[in-house]
PDB file of N, CA and C in Angstrom:
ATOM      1  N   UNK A   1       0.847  -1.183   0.000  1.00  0.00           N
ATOM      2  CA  UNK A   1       0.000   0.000   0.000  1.00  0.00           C
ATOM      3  C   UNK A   1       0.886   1.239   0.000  1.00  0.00           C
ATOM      4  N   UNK A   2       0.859   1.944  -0.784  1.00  0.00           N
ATOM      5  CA  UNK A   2       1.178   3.047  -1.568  1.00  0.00           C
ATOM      6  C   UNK A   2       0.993   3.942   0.167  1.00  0.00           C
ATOM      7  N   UNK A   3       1.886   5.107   0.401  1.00  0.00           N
ATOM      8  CA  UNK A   3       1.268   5.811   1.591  1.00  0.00           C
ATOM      9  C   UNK A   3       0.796   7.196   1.085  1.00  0.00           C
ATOM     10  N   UNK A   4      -0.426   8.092   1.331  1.00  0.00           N
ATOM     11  CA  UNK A   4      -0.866   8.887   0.645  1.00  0.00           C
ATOM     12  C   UNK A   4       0.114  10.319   1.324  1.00  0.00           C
ATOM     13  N   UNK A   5       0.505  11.160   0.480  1.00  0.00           N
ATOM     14  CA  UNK A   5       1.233  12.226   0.439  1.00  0.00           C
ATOM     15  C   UNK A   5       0.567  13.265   0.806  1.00  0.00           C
ATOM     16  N   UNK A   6       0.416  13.848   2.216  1.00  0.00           N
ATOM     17  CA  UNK A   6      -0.571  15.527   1.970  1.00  0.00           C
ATOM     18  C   UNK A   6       0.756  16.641   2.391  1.00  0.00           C
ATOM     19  N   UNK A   7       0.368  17.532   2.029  1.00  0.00           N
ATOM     20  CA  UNK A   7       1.009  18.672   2.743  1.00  0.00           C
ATOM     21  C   UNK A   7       1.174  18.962   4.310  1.00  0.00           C
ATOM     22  N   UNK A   8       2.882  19.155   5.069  1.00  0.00           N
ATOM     23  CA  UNK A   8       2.462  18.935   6.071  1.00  0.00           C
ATOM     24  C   UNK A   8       2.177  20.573   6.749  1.00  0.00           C
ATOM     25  N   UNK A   9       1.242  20.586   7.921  1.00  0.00           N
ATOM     26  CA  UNK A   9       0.937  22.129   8.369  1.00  0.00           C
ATOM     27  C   UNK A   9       1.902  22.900   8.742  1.00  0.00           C
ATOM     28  N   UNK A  10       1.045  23.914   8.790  1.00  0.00           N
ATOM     29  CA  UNK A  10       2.297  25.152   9.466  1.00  0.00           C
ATOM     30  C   UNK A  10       2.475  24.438  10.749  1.00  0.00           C
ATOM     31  N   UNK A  11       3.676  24.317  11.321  1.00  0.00           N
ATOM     32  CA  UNK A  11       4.209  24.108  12.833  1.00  0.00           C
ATOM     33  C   UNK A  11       3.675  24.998  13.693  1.00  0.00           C
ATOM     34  N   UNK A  12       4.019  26.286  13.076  1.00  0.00           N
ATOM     35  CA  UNK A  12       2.995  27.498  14.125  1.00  0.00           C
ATOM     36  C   UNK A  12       1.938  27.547  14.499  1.00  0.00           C
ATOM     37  N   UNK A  13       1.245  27.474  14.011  1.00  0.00           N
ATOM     38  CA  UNK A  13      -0.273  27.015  13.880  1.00  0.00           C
ATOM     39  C   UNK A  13      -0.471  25.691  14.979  1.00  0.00           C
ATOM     40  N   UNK A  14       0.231  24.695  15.253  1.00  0.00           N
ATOM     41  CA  UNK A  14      -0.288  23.768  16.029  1.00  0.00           C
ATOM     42  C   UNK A  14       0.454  24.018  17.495  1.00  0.00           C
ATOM     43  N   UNK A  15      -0.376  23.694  18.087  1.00  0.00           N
ATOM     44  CA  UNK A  15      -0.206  23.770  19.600  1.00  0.00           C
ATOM     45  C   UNK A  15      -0.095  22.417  20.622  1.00  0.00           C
ATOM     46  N   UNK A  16       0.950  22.049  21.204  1.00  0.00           N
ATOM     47  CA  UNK A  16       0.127  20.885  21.900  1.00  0.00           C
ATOM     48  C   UNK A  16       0.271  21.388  23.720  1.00  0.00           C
ATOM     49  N   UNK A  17      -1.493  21.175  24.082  1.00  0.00           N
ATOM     50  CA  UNK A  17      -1.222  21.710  25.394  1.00  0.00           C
ATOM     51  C   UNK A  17      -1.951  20.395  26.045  1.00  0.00           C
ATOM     52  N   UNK A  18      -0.952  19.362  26.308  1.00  0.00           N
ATOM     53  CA  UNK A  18      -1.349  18.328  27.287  1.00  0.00           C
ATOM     54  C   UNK A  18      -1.325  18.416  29.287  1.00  0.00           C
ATOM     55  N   UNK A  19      -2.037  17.506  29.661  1.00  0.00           N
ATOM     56  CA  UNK A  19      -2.031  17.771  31.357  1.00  0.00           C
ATOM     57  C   UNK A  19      -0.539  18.119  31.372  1.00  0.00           C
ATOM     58  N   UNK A  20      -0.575  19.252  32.840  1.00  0.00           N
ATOM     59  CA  UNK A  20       0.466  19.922  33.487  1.00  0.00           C
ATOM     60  C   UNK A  20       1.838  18.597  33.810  1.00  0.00           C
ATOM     61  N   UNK A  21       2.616  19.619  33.185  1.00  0.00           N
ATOM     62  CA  UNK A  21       4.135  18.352  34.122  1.00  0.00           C
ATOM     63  C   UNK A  21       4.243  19.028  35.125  1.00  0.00           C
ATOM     64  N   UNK A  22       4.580  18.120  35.804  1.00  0.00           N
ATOM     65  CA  UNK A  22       5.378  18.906  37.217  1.00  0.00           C
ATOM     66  C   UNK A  22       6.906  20.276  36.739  1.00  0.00           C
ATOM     67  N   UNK A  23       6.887  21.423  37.462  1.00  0.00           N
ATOM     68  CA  UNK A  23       7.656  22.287  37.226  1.00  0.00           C
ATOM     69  C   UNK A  23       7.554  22.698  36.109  1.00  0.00           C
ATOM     70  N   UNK A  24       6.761  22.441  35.363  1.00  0.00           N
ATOM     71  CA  UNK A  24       6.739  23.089  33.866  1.00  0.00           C
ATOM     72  C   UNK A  24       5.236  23.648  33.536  1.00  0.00           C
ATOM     73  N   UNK A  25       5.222  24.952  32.440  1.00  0.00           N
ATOM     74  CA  UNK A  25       3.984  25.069  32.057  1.00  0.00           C
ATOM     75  C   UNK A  25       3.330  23.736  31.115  1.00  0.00           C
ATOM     76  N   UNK A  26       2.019  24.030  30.835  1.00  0.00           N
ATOM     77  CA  UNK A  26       1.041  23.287  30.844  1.00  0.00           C
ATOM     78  C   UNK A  26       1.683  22.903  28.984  1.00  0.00           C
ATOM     79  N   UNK A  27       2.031  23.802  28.442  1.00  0.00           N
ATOM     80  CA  UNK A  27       2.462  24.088  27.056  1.00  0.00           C
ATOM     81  C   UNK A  27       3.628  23.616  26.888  1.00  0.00           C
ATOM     82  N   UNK A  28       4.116  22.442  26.465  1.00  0.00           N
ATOM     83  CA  UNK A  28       5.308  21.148  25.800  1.00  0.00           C
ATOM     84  C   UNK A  28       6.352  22.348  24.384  1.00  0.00           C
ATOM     85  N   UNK A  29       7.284  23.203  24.937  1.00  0.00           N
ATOM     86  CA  UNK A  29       8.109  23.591  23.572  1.00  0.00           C
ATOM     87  C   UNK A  29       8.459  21.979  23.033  1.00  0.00           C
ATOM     88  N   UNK A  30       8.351  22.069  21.554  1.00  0.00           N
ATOM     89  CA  UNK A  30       8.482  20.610  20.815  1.00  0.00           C
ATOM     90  C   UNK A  30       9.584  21.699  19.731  1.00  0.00           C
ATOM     91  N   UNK A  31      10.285  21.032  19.075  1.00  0.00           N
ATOM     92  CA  UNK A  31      11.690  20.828  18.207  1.00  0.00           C
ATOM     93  C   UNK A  31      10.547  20.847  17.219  1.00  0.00           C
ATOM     94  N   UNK A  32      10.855  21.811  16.434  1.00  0.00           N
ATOM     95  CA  UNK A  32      10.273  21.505  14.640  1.00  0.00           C
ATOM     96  C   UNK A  32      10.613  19.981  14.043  1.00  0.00           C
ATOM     97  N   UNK A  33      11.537  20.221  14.026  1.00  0.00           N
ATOM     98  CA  UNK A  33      12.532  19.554  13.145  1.00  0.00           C
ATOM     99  C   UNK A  33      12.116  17.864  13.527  1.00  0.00           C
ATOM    100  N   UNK A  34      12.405  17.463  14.568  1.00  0.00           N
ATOM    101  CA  UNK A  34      11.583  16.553  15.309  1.00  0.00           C
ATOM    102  C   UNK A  34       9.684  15.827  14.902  1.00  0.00           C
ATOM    103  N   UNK A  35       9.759  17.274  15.146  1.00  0.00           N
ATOM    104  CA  UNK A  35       7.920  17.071  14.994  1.00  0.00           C
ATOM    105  C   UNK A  35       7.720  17.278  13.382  1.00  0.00           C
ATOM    106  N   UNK A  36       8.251  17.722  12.710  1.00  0.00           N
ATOM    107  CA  UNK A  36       8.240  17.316  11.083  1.00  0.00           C
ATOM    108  C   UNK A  36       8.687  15.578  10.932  1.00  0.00           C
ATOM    109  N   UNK A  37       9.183  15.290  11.917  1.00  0.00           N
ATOM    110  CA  UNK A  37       9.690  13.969  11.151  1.00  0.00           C
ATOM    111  C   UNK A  37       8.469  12.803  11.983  1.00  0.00           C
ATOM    112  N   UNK A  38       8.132  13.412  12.604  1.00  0.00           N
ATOM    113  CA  UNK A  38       6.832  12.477  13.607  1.00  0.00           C
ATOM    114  C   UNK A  38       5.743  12.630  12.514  1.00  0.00           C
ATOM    115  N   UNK A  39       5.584  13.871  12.054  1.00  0.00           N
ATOM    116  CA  UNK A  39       4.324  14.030  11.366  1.00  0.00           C
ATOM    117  C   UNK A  39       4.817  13.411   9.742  1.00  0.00           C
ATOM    118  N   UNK A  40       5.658  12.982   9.317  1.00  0.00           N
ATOM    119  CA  UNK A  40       6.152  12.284   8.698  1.00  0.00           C
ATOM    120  C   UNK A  40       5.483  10.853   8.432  1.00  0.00           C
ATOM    121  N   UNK A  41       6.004  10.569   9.654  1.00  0.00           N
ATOM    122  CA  UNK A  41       5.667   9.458  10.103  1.00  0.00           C
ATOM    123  C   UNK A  41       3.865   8.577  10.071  1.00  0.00           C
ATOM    124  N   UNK A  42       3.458   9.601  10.452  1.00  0.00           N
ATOM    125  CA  UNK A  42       1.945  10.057  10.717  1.00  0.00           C
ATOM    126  C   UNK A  42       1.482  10.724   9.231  1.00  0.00           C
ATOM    127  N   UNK A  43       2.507  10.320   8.017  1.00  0.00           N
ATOM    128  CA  UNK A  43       1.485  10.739   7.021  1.00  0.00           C
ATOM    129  C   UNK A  43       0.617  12.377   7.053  1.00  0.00           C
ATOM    130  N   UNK A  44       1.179  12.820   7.574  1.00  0.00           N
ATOM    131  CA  UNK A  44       1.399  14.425   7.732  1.00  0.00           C
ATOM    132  C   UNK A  44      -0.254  14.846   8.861  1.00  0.00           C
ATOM    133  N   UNK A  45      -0.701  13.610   9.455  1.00  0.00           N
ATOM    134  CA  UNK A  45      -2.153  14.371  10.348  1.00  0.00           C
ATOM    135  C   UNK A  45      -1.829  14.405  11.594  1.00  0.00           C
ATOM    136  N   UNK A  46      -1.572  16.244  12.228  1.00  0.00           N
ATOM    137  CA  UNK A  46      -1.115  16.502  13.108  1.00  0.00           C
ATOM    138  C   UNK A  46      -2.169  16.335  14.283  1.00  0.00           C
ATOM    139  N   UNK A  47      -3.286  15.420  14.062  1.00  0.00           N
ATOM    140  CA  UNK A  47      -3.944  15.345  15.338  1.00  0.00           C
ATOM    141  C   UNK A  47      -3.746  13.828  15.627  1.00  0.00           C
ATOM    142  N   UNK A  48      -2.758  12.927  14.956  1.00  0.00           N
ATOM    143  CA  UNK A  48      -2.928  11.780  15.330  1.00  0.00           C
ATOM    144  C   UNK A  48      -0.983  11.857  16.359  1.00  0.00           C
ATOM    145  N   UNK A  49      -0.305  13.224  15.593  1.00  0.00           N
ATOM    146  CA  UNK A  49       0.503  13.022  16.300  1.00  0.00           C
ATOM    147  C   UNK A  49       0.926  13.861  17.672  1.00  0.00           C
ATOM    148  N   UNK A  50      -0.593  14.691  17.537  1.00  0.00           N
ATOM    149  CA  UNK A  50      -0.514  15.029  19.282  1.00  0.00           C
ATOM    150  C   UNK A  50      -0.893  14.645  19.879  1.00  0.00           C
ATOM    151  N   UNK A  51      -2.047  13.422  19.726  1.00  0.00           N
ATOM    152  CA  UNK A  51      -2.685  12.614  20.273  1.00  0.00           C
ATOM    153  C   UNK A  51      -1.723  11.372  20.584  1.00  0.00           C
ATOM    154  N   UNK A  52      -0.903  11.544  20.013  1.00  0.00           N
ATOM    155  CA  UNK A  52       0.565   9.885  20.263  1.00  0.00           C
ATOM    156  C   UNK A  52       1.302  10.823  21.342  1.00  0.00           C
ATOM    157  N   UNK A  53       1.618  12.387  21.253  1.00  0.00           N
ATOM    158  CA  UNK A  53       2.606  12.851  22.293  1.00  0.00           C
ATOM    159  C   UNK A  53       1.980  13.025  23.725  1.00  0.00           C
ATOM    160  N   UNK A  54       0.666  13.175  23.461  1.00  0.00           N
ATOM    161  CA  UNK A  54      -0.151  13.657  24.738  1.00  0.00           C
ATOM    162  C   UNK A  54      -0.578  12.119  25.595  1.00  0.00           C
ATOM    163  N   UNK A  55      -0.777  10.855  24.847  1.00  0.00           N
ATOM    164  CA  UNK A  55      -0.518   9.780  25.317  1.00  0.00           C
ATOM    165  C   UNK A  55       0.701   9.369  26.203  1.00  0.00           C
ATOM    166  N   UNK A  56       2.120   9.543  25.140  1.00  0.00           N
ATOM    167  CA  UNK A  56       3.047   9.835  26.598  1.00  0.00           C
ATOM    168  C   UNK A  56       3.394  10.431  27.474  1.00  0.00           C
ATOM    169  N   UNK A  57       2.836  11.391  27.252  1.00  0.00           N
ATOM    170  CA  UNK A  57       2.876  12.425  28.318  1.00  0.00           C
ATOM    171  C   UNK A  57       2.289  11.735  29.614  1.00  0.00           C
ATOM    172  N   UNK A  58       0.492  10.854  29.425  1.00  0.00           N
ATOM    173  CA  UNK A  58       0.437  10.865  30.339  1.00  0.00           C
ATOM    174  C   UNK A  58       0.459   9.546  31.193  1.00  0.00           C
ATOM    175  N   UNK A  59       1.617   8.680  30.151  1.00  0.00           N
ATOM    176  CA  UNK A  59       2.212   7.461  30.304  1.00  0.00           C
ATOM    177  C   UNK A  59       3.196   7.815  31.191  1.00  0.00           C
ATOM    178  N   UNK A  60       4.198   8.862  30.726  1.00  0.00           N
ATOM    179  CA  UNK A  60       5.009   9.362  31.535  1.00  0.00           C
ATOM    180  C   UNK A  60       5.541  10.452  32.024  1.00  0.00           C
ATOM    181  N   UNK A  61       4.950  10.876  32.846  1.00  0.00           N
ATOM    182  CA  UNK A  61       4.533  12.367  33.132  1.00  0.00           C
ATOM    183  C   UNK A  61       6.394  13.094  34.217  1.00  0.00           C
ATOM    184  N   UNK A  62       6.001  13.972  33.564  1.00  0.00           N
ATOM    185  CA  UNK A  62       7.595  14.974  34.071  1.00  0.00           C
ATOM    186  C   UNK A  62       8.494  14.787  33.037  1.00  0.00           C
ATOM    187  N   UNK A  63       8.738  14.476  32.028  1.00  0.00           N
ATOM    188  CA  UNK A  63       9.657  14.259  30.764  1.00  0.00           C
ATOM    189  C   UNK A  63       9.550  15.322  30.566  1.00  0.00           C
ATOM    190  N   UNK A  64      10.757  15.631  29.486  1.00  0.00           N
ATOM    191  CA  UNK A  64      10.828  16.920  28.633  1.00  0.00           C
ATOM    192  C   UNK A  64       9.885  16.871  27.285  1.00  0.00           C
ATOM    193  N   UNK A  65       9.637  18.099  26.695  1.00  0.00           N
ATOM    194  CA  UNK A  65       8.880  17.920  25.398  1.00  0.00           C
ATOM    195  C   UNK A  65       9.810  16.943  24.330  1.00  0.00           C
ATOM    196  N   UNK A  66      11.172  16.952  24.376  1.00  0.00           N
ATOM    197  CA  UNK A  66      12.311  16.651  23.646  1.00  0.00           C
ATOM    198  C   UNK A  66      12.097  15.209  23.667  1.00  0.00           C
ATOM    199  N   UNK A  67      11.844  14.648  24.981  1.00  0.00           N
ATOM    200  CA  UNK A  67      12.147  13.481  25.379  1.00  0.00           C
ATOM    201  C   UNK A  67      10.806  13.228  24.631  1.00  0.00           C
ATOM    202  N   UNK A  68       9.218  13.133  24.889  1.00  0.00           N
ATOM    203  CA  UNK A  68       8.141  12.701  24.211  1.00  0.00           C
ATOM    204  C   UNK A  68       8.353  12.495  22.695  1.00  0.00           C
ATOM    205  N   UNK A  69       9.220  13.710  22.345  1.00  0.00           N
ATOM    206  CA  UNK A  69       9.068  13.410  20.843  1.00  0.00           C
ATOM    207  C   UNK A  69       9.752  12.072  20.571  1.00  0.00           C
ATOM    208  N   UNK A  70      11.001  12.040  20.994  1.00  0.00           N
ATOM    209  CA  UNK A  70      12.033  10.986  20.614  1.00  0.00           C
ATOM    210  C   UNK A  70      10.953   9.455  20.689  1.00  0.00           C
ATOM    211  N   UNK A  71      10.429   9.541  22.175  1.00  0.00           N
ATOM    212  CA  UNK A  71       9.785   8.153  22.161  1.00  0.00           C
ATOM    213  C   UNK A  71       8.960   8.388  21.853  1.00  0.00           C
ATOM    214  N   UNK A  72       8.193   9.036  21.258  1.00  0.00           N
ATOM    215  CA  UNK A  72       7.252   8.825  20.083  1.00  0.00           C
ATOM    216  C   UNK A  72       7.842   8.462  18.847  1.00  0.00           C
ATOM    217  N   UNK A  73       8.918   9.057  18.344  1.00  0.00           N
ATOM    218  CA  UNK A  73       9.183   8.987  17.114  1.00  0.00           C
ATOM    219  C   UNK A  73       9.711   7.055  16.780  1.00  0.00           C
ATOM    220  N   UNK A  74      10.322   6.674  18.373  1.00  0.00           N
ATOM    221  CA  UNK A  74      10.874   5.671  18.162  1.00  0.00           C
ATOM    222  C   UNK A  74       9.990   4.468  18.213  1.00  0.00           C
ATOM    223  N   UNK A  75       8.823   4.932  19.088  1.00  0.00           N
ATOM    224  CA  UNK A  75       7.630   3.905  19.280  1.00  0.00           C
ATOM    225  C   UNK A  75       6.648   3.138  17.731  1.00  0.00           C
ATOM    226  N   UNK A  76       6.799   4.835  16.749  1.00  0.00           N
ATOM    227  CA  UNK A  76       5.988   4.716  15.661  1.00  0.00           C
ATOM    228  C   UNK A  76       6.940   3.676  14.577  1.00  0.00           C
ATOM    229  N   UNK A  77       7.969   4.052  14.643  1.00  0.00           N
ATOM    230  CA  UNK A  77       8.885   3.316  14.113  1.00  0.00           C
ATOM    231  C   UNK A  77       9.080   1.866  14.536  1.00  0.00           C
ATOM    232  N   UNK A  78       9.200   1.604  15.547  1.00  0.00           N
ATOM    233  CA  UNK A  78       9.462  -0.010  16.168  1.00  0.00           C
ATOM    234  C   UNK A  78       8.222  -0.177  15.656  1.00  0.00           C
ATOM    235  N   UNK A  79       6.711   0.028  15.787  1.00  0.00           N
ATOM    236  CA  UNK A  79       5.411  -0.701  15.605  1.00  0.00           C
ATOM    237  C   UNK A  79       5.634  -0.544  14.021  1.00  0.00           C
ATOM    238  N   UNK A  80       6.252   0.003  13.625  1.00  0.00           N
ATOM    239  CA  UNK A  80       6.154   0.102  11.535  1.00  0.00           C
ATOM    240  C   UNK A  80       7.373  -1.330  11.394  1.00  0.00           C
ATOM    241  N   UNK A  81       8.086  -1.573  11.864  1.00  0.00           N
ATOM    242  CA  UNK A  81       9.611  -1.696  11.679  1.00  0.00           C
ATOM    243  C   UNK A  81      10.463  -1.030  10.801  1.00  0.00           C
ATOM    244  N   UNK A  82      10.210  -0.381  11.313  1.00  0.00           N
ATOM    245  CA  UNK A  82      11.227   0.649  10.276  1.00  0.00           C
ATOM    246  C   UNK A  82      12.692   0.606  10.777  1.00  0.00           C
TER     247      UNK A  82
END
């Protein structure tokens, strides 16, 4: 199966504001660069991949935004085998 190609969004434009970490605001700074390659991943639909970061978040709560992305990025990948 062929994977379908869309345009991916403005980064600016998306927000991810998952439950509070401890010591941190409520609002996750995320790495572009990172989150282009998640939404990559995700076939460019940025609600399936804040919905994968906001899952770990509250799998594992107090991480950095840095850190969610990575194990997201690595989670989507191990379940693809990529």
């Amino acid at each position: 199966m062929e994977p379908i190609h869309q345009p991916l969004p403005d980064l600016k434009s998306l927000k991810w504001t998952g439950n509070k970490i401890p010591q941190q605001a409520s609002q996750i700074s995320i790495d572009p660069t990172k989150f282009k390659l998640l939404l990559g991943l995700v076939y460019g639909d940025s609600a399936i991949a804040l919905r994968l970061l906001d899952q770990q978040q509250k799998l594992h709560p107090g991480k950095t935004g840095c850190w969610y992305l990575e194990k997201t990025i690595q989670d989507v990948k191990r379940d693809r085998n990529c």
